[in-house]
N, C-alpha and C. Protein backbone atom coordinates (compact mmCIF):
# COMPACT_ATOMS: atom_id res chain seq x y z
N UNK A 1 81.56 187.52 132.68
CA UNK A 1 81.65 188.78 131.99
C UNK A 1 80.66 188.80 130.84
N UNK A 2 79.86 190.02 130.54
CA UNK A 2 78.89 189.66 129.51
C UNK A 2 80.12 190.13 128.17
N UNK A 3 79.34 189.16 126.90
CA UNK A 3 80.07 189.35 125.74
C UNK A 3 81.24 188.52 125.48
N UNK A 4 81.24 187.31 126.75
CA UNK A 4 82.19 186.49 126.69
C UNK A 4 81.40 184.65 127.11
N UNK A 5 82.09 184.05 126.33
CA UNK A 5 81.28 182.63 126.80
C UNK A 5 81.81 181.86 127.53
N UNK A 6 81.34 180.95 127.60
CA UNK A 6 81.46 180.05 129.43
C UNK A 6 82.87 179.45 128.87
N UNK A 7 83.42 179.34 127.71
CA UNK A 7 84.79 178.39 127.59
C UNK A 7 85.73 179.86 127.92
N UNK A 8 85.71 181.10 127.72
CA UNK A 8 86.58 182.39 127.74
C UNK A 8 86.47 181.92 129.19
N UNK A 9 85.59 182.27 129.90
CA UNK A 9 85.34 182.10 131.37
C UNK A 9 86.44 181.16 132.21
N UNK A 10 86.07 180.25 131.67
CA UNK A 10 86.85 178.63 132.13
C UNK A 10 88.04 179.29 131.63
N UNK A 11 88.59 179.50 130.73
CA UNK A 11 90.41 179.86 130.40
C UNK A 11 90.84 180.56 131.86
N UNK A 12 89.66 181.62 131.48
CA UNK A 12 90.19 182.34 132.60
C UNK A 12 90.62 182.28 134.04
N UNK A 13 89.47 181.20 134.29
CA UNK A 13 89.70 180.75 135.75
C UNK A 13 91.00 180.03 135.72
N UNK A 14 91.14 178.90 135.00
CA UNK A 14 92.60 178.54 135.01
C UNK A 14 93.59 179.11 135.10
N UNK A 15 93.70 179.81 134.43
CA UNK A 15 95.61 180.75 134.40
C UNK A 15 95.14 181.36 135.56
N UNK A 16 94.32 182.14 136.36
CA UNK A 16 94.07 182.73 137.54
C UNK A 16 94.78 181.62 138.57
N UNK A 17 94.41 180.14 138.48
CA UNK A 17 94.61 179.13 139.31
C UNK A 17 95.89 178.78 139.32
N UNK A 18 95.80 179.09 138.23
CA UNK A 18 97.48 178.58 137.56
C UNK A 18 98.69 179.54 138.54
N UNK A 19 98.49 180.66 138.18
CA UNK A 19 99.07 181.68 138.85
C UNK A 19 99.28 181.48 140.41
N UNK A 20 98.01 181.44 141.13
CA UNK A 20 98.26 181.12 142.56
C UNK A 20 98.77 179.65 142.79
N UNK A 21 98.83 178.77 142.15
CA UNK A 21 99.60 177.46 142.36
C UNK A 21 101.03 178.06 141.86
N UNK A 22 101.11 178.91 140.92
CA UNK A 22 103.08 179.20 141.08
C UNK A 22 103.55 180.08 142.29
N UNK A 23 102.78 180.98 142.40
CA UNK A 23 103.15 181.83 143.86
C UNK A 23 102.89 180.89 144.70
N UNK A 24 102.17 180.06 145.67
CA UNK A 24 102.19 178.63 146.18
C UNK A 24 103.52 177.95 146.36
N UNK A 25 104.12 177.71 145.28
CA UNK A 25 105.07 176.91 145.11
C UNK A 25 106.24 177.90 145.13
N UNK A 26 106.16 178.76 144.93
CA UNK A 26 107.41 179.88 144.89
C UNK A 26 107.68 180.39 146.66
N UNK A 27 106.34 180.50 147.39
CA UNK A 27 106.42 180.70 148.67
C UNK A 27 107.31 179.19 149.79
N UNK A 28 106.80 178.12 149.01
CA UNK A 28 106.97 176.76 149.32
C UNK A 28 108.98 176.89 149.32
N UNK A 29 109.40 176.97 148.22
CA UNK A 29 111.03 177.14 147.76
C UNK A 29 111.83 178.25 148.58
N UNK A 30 110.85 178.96 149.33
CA UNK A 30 111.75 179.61 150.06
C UNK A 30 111.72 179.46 150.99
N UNK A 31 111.17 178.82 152.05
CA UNK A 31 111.20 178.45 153.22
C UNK A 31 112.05 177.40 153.86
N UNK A 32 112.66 177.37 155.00
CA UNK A 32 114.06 176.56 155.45
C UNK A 32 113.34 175.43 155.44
N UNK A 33 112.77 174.80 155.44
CA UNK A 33 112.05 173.73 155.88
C UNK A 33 111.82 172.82 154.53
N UNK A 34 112.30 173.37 153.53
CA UNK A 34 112.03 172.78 151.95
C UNK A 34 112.20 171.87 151.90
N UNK A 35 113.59 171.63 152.39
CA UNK A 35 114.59 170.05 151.66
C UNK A 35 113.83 169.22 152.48
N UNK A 36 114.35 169.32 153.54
CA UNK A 36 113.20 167.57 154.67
C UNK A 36 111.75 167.56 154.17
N UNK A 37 110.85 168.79 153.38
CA UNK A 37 109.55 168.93 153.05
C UNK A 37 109.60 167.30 151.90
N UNK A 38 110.65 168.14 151.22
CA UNK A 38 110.65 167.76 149.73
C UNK A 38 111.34 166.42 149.33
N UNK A 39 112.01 165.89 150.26
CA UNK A 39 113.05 164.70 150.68
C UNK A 39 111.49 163.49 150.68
N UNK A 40 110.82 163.99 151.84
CA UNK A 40 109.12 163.11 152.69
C UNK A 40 108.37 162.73 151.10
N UNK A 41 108.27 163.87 150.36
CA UNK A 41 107.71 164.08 149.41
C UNK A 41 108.08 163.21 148.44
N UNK A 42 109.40 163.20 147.80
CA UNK A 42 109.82 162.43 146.53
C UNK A 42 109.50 161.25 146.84
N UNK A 43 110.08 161.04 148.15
CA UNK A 43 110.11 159.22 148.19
C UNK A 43 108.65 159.04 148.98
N UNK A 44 107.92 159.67 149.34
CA UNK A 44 106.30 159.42 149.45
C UNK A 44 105.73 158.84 147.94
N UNK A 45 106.22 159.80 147.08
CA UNK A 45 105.36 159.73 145.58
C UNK A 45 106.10 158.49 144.91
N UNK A 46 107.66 158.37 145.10
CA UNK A 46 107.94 156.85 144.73
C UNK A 46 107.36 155.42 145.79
N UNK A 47 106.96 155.23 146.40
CA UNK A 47 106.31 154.70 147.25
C UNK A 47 105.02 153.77 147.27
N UNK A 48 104.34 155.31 146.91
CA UNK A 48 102.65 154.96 147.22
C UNK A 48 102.13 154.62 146.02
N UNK A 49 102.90 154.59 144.98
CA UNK A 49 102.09 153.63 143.65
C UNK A 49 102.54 152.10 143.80
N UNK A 50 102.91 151.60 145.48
CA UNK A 50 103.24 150.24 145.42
C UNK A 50 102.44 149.48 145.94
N UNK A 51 101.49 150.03 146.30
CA UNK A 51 100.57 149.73 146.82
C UNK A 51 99.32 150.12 145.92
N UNK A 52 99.22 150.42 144.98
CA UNK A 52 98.24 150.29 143.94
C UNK A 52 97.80 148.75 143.24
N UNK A 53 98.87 147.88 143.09
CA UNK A 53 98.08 146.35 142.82
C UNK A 53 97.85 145.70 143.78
N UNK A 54 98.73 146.04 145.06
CA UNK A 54 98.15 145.01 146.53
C UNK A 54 96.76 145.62 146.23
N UNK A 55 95.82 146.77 146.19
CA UNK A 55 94.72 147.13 146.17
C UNK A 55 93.69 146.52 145.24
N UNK A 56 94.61 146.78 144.15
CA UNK A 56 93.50 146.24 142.75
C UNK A 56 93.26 145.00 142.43
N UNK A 57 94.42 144.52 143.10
CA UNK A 57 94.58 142.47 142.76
C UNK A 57 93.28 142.31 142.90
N UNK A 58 92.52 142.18 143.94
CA UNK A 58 90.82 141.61 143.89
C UNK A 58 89.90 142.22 143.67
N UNK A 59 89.92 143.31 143.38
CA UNK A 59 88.82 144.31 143.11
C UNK A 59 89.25 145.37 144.18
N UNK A 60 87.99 146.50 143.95
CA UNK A 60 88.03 147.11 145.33
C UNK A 60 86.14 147.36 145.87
N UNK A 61 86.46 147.08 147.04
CA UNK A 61 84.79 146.97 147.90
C UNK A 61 85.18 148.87 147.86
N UNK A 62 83.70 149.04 148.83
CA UNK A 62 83.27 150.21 148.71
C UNK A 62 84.07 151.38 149.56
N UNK A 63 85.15 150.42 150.75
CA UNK A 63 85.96 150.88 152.13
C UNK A 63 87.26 150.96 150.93
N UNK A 64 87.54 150.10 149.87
CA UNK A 64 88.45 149.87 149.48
C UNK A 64 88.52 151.32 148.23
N UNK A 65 87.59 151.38 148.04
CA UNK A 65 87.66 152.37 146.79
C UNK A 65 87.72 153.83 147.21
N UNK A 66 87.37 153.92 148.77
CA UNK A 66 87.88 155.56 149.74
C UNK A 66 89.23 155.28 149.83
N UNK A 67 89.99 154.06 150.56
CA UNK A 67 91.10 153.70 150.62
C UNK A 67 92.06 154.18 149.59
N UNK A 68 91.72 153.67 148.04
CA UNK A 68 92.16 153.75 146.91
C UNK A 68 92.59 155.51 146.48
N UNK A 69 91.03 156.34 146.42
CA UNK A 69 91.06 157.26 146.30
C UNK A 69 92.35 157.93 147.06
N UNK A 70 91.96 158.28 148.52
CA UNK A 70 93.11 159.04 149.00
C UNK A 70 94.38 158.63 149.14
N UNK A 71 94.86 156.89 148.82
CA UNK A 71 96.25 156.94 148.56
C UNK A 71 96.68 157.86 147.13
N UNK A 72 95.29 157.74 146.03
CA UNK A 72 96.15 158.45 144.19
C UNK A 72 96.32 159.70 145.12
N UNK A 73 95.53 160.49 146.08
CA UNK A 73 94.82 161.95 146.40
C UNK A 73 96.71 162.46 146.98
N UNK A 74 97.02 161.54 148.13
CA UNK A 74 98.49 161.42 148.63
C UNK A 74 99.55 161.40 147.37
N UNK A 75 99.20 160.42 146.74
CA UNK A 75 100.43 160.27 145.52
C UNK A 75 100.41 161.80 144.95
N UNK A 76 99.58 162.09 144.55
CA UNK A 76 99.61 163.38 143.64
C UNK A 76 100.11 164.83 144.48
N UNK A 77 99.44 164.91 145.79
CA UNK A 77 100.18 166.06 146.75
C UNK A 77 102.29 165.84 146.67
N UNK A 78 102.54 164.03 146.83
CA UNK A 78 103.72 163.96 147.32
C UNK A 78 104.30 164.12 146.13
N UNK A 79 103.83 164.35 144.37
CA UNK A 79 104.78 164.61 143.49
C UNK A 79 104.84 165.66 143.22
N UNK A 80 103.63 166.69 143.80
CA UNK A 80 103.86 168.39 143.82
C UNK A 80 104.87 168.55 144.92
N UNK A 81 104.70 168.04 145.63
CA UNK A 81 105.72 168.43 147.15
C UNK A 81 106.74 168.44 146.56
N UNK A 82 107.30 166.98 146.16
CA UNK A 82 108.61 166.21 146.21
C UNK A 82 109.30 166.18 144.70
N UNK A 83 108.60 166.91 143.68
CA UNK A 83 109.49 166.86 142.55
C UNK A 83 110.21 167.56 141.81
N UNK A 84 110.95 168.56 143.32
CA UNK A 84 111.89 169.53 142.56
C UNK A 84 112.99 169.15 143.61
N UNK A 85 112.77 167.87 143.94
CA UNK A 85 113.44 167.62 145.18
C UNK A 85 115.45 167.00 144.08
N UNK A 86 116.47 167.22 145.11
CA UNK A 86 117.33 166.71 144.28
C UNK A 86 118.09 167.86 142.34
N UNK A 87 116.83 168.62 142.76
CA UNK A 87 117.62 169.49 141.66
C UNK A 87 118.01 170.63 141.80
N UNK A 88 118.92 170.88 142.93
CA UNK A 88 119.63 171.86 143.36
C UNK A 88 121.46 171.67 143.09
């Protein structure tokens, strides 16, 4: 927008993002399929940080650090999934 600077910009995009991640999640809560969604989910996200020092104990090679990545990439989907799980 002219008359506005690149940090107004950036706000903006966020709460825009922000917004469609709550409608997202609001569409998510109503569907029959929630609880078994959200059940996979909690105990996915308690899980997959157990396998974070079997990884790190020796380092990580270059197979190891894609490896690494998409287990945090998994952890983080399964605590959006799974952490409204149980509070009904």
């Amino acid at each position: 927008m002219p008359g506005t600077t690149t940090y107004e910009n950036d706000g903006e995009s966020i709460a825009v993002g922000r917004r469609k991640l709550t409608a997202l999640h609001a569409r998510f809560n109503e569907h029959s399929l929630t609880t078994p969604v959200q059940f996979v989910g909690f105990w996915s996200a308690v899980v997959c940080p157990l396998f974070y020092p079997v990884l790190l104990l020796n380092g990580l090679s270059d197979a190891e650090v894609s490896l690494f990545l998409a287990l945090l990439g998994c952890n983080v989907i399964a605590l959006f999934v799974g952490h409204a799980y149980g509070q009904e």
